[in-house]
C-alpha atoms as a PDB file:
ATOM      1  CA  UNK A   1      19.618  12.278  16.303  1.00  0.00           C
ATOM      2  CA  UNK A   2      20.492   9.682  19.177  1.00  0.00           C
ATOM      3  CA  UNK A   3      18.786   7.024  16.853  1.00  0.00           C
ATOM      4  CA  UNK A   4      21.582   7.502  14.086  1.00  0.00           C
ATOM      5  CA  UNK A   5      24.619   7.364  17.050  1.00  0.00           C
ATOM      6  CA  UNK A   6      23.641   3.399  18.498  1.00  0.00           C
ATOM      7  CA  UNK A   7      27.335   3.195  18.784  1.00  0.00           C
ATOM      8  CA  UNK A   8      28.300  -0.026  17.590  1.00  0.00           C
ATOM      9  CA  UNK A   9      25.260  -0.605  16.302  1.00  0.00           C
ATOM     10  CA  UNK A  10      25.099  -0.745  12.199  1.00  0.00           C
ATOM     11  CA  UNK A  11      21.853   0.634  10.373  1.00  0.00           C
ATOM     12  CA  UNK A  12      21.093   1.193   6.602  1.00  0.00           C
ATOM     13  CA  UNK A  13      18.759   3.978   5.105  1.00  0.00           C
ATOM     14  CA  UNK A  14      16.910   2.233   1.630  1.00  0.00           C
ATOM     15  CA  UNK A  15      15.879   4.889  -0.358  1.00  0.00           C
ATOM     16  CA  UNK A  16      12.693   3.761  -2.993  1.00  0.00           C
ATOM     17  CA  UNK A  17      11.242   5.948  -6.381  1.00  0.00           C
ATOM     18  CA  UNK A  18       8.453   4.382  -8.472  1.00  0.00           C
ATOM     19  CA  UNK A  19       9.767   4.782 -12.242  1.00  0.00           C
ATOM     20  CA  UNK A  20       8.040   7.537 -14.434  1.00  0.00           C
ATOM     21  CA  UNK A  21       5.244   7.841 -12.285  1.00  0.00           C
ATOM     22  CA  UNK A  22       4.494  11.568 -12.984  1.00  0.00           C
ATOM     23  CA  UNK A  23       3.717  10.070 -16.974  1.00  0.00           C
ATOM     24  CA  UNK A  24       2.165   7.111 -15.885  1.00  0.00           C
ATOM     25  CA  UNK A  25       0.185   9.453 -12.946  1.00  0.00           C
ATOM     26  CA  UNK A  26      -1.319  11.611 -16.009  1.00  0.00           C
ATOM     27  CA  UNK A  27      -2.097   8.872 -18.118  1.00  0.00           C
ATOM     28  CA  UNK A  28      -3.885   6.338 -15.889  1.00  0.00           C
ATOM     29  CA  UNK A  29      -5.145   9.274 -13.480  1.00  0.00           C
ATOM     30  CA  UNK A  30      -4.504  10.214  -9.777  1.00  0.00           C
ATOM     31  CA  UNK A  31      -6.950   6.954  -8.758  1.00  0.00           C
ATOM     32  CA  UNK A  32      -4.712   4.429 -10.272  1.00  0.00           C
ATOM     33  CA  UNK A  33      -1.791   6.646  -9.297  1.00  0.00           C
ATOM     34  CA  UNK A  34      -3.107   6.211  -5.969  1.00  0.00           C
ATOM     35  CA  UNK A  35      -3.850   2.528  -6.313  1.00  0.00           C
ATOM     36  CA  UNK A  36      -0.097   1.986  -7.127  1.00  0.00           C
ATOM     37  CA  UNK A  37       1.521   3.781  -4.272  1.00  0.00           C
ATOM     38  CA  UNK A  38      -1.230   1.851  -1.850  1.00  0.00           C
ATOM     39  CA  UNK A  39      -0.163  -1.173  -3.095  1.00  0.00           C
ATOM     40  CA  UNK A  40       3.734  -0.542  -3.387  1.00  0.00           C
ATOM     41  CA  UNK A  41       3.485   0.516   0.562  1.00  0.00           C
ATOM     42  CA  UNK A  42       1.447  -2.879   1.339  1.00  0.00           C
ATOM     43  CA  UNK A  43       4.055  -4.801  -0.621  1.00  0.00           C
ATOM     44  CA  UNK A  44       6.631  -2.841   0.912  1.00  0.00           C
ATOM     45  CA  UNK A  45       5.896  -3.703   4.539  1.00  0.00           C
ATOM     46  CA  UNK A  46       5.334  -7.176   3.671  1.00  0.00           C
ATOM     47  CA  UNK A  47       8.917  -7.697   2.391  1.00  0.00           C
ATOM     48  CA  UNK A  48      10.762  -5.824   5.314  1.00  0.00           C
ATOM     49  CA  UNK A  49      11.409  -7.463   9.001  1.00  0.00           C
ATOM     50  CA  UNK A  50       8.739  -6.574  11.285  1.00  0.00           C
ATOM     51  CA  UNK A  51      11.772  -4.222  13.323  1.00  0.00           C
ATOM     52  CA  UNK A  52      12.323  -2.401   9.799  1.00  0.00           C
ATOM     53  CA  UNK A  53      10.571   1.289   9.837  1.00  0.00           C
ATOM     54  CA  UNK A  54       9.288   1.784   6.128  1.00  0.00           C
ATOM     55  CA  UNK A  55       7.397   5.322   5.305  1.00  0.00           C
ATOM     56  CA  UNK A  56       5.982   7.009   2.515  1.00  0.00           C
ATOM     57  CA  UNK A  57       8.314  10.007   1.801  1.00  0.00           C
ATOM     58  CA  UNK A  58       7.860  12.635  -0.849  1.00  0.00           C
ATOM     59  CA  UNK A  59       5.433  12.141  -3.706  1.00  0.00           C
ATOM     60  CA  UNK A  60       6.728   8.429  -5.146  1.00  0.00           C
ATOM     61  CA  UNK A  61       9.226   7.926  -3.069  1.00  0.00           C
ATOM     62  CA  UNK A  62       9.591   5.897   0.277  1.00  0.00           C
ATOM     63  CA  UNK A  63      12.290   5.630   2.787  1.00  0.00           C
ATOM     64  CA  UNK A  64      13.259   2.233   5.010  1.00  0.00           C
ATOM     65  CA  UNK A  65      15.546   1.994   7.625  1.00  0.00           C
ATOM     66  CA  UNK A  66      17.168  -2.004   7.990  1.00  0.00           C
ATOM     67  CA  UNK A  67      18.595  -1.519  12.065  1.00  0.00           C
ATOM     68  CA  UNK A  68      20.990  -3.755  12.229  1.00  0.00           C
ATOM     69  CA  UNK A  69      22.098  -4.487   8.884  1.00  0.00           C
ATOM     70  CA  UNK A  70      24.824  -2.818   6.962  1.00  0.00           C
ATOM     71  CA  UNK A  71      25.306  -2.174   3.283  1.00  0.00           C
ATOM     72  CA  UNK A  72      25.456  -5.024   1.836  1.00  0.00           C
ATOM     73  CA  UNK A  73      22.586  -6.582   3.740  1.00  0.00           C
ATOM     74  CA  UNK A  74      20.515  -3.713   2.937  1.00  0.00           C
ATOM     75  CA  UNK A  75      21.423  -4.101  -1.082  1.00  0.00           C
ATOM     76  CA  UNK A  76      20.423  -7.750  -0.966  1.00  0.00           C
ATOM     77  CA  UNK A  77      16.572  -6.775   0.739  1.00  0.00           C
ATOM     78  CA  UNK A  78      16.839  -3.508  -1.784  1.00  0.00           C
ATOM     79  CA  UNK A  79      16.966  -6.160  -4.779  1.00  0.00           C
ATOM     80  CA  UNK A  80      14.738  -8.383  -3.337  1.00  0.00           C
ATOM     81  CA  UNK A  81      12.315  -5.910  -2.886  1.00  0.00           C
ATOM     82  CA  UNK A  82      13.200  -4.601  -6.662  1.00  0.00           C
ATOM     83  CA  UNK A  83      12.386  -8.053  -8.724  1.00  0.00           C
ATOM     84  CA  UNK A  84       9.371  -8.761  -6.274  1.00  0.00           C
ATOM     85  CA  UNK A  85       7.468  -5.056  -7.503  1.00  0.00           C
ATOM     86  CA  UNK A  86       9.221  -5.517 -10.768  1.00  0.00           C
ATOM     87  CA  UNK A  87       7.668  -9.266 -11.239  1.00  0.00           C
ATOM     88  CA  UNK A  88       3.740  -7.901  -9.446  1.00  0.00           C
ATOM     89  CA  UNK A  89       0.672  -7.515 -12.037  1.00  0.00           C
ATOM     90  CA  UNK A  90      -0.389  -4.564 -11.509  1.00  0.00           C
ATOM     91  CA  UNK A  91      -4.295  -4.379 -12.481  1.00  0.00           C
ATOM     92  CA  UNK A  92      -7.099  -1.677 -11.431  1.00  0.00           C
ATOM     93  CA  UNK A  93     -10.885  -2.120 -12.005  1.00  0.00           C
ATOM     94  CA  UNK A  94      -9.904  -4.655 -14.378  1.00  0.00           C
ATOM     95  CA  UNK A  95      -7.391  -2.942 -16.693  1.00  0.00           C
ATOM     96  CA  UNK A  96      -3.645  -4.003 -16.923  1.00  0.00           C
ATOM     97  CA  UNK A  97      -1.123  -0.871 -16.083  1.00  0.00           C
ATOM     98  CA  UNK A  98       1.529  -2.764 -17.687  1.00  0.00           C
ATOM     99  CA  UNK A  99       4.852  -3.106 -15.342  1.00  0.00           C
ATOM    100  CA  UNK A 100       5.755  -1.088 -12.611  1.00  0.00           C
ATOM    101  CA  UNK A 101       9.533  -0.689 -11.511  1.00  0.00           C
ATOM    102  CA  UNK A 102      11.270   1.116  -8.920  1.00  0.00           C
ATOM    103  CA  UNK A 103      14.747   2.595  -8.511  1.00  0.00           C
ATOM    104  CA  UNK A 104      16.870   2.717  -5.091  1.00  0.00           C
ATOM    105  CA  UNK A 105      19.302   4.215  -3.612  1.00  0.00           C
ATOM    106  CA  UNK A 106      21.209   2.494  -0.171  1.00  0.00           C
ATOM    107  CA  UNK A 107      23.465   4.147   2.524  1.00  0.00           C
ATOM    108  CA  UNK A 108      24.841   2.517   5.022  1.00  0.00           C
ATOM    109  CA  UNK A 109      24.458   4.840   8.500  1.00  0.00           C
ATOM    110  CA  UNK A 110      27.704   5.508   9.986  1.00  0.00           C
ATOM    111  CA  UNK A 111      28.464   6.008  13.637  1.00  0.00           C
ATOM    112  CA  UNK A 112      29.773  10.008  12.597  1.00  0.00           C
ATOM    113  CA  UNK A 113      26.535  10.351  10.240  1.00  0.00           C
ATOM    114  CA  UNK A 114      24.228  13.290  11.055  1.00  0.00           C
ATOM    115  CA  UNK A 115      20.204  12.337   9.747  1.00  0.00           C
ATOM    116  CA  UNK A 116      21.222  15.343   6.344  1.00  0.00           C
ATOM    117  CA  UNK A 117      24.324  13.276   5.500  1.00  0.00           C
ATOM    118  CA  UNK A 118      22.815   9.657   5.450  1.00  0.00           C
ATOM    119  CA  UNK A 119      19.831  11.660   3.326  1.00  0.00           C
ATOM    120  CA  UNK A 120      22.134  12.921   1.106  1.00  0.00           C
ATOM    121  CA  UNK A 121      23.947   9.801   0.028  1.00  0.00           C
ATOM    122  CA  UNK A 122      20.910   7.968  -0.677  1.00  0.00           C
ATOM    123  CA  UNK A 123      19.485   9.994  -2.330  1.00  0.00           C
ATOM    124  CA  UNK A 124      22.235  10.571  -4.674  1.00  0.00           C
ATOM    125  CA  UNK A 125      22.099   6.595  -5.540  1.00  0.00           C
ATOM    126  CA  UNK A 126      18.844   6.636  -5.870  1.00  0.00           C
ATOM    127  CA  UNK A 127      19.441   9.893  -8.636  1.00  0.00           C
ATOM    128  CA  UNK A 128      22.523   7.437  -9.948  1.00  0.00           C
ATOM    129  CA  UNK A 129      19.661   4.475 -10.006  1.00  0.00           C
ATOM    130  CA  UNK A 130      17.696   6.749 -12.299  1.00  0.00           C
ATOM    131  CA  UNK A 131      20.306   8.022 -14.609  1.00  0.00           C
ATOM    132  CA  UNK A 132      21.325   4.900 -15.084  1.00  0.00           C
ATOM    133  CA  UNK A 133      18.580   2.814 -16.327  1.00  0.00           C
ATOM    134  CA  UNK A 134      15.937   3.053 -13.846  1.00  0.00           C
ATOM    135  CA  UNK A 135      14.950  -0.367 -12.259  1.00  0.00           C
ATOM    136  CA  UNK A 136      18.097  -0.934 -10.359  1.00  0.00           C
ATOM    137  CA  UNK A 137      19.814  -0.857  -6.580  1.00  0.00           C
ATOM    138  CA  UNK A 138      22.699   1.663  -6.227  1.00  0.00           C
ATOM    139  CA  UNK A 139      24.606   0.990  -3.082  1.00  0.00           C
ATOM    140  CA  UNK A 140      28.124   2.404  -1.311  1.00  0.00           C
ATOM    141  CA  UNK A 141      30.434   0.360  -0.271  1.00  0.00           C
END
């Protein structure tokens, strides 16, 4: 796409998976479920730069482009964002859910990236993020 070619123009693709939220979905039920990815998005788009595009994507998971910010930028917002949801109470109709983490998986965009490839590399940190530990930032170089 001609947004992914800006020539010299750096960008980073943040890739974000709310920890064992199918288990904590079917304990707490689809309301609280719902409650939690509500309020993840909120505190989402409060802790990105107004020109940062943050969507829901998938199930749990949301995707958030930094323009203008390369890897290591983008791993320094990604672990901001990270202890900020990690450090939240999370409470519905007066009942503690406990703690709520999130794994994520950054890709710089490269000026010979197609939209499948950038995909494809976060993605895979984000997997990496999971399989090792959960609650962590997995980023290229």
């Amino acid at each position: 796409s001609a947004s992914v070619k800006r020539g010299r123009h750096v960008s980073s693709l943040v890739y974000i998976d709310v920890d064992n939220f199918k288990p904590f979905n079917d304990e707490h039920g689809h309301l609280v479920g719902d409650y939690v990815l509500r309020t993840l998005g909120g505190l989402i788009r409060k802790d990105v730069r107004r020109e940062d595009f943050a969507c829901r994507y998938g199930g749990e998971e949301f995707a958030v482009i930094l323009p203008g910010i390369e890897n290591g930028g983008a791993s320094k917002a990604a672990e901001h964002l990270r202890k900020t949801i990690e450090s939240e109470r999370w409470v519905y109709d007066g009942k503690d859910l406990g703690r709520v983490t999130i794994s994520v998986g950054v890709a710089q965009i490269g000026k010979d990236d197609i939209p499948e490839s950038v995909v494809k590399r976060a993605d895979d940190r984000l997997y990496a993020a999971k399989h090792n530990g959960r609650n962590r930032v997995v980023s290229g170089d």
